[in-house]
Protein backbone atom coordinates (compact mmCIF):
# COMPACT_ATOMS: atom_id res chain seq x y z
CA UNK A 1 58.24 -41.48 -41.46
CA UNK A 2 54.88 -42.74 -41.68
CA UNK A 3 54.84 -43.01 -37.77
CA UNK A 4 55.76 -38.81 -37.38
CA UNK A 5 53.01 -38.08 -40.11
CA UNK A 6 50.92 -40.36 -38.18
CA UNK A 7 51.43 -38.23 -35.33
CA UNK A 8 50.97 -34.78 -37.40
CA UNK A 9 47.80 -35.80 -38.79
CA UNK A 10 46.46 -37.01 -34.79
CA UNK A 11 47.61 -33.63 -33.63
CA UNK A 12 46.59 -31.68 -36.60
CA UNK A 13 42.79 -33.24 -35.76
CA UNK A 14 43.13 -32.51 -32.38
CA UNK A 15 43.62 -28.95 -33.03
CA UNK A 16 40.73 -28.81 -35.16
CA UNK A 17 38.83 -30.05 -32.49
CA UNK A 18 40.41 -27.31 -29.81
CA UNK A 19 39.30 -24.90 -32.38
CA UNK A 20 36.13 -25.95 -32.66
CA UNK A 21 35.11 -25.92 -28.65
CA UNK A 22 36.96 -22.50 -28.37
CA UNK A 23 34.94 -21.17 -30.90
CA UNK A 24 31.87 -22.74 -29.39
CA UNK A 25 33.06 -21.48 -26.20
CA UNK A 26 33.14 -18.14 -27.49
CA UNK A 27 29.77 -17.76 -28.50
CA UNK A 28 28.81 -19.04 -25.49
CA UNK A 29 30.80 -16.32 -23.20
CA UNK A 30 29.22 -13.77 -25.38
CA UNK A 31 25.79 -15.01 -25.27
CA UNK A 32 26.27 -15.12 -21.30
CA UNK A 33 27.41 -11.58 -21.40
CA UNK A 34 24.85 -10.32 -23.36
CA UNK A 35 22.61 -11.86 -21.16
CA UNK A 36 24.00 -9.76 -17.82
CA UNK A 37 23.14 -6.80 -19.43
CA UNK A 38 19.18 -8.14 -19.44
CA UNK A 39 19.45 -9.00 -16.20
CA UNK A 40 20.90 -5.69 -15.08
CA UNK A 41 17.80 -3.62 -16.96
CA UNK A 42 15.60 -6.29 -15.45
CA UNK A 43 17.37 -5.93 -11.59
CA UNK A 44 16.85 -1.90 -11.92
CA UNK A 45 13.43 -2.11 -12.93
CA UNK A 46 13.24 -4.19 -10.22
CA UNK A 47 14.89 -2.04 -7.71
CA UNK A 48 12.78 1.19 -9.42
CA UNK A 49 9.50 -0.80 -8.87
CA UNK A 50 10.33 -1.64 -5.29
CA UNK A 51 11.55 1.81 -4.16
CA UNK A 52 8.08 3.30 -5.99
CA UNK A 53 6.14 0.29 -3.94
CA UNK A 54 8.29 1.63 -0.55
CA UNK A 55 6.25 4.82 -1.49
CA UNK A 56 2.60 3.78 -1.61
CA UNK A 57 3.61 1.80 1.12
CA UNK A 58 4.44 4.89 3.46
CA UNK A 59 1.10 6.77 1.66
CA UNK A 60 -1.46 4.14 2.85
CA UNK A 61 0.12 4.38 6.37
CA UNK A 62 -0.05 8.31 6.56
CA UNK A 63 -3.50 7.42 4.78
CA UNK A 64 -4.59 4.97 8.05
CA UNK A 65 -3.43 6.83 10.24
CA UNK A 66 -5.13 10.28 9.39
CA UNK A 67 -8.22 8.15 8.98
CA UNK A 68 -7.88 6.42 12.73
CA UNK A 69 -7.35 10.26 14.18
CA UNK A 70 -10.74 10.91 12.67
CA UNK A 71 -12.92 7.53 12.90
CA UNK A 72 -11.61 8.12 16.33
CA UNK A 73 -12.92 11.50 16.61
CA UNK A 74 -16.30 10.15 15.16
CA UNK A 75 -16.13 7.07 18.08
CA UNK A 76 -15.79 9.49 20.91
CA UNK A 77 -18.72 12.05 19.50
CA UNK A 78 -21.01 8.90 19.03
CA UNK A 79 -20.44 8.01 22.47
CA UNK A 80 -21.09 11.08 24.10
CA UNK A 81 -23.98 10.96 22.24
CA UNK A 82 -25.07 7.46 23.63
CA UNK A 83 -24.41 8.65 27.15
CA UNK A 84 -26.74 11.51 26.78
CA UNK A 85 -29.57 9.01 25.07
CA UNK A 86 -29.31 6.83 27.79
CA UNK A 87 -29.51 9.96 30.42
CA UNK A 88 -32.78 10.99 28.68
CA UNK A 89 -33.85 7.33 28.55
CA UNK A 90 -33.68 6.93 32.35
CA UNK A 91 -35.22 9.73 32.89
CA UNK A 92 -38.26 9.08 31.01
CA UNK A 93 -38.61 5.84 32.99
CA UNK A 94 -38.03 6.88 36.22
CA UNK A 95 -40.97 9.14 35.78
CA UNK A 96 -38.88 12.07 35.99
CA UNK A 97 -40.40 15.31 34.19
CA UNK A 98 -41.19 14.57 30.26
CA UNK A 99 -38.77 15.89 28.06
CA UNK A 100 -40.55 18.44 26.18
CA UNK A 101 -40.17 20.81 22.66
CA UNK A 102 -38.52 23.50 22.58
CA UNK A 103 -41.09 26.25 21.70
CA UNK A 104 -39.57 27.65 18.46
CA UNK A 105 -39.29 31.46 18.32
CA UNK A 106 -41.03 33.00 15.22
CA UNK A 107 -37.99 35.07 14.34
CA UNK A 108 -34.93 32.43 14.45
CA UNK A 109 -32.32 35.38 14.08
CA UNK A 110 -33.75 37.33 17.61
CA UNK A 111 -32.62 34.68 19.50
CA UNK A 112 -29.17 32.16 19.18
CA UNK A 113 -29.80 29.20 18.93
CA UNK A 114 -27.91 26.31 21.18
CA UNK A 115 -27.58 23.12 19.34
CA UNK A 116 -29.64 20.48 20.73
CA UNK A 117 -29.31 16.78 20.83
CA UNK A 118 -31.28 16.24 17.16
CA UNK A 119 -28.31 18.53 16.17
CA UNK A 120 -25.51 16.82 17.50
CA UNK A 121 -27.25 13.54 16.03
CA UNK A 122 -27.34 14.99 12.44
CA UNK A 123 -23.57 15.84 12.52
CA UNK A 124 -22.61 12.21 13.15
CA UNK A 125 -25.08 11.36 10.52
């Protein structure tokens, strides 16, 4: 008999032992699970932050774009002004007749006034 008790008492410590690492295990699985549900917050924040990023993304573009339309706008206006400095410039040197002031009238509302080149040059600023 002292063989089978022998053999009891092995398995009976062995079964402890199961015990133990299954309860172990246990907390471990539950620590894991408890985990996930972090990690899903943490995924939709993430996927909340990225759509709201997709958004200011899409805002600066409309943003550039409105401001190229207009810069743009401002490129071509400058130019034209250019040109016509460069008209009056040659002029002047080729001896052509001075440009000279326009006589102001005393009574600006009598007559319209056509904007000039001063004019155009103070709207580009």
């Amino acid at each position: 008999m002292t063989l089978a008790l022998g053999f009891e008492i092995l398995l009976a410590a062995l079964l402890l032992v199961t015990v133990f690492y299954c309860w172990r295990l246990d907390r471990r699985l539950n620590a894991l699970r408890n985990g996930q549900d972090g990690m899903r917050e943490a995924v939709a924040d993430l996927i909340k932050a990225t759509s709201q990023a997709e958004t200011c993304i899409q805002g600066l573009r409309d943003t550039a774009g409105q401001s190229s339309v207009e810069l743009d706008a401002r490129i071509t206006k400058a130019q034209k002004l250019a040109a016509d400095l460069q008209r009056l410039g040659r002029q002047n040197r080729l001896g052509s007749t001075p440009v000279k002031p326009l006589a102001r009238a005393s009574n600006s509302s009598t007559a319209p006034r056509t904007p000039g080149l001063m004019d155009r040059l103070r709207e580009v600023g």
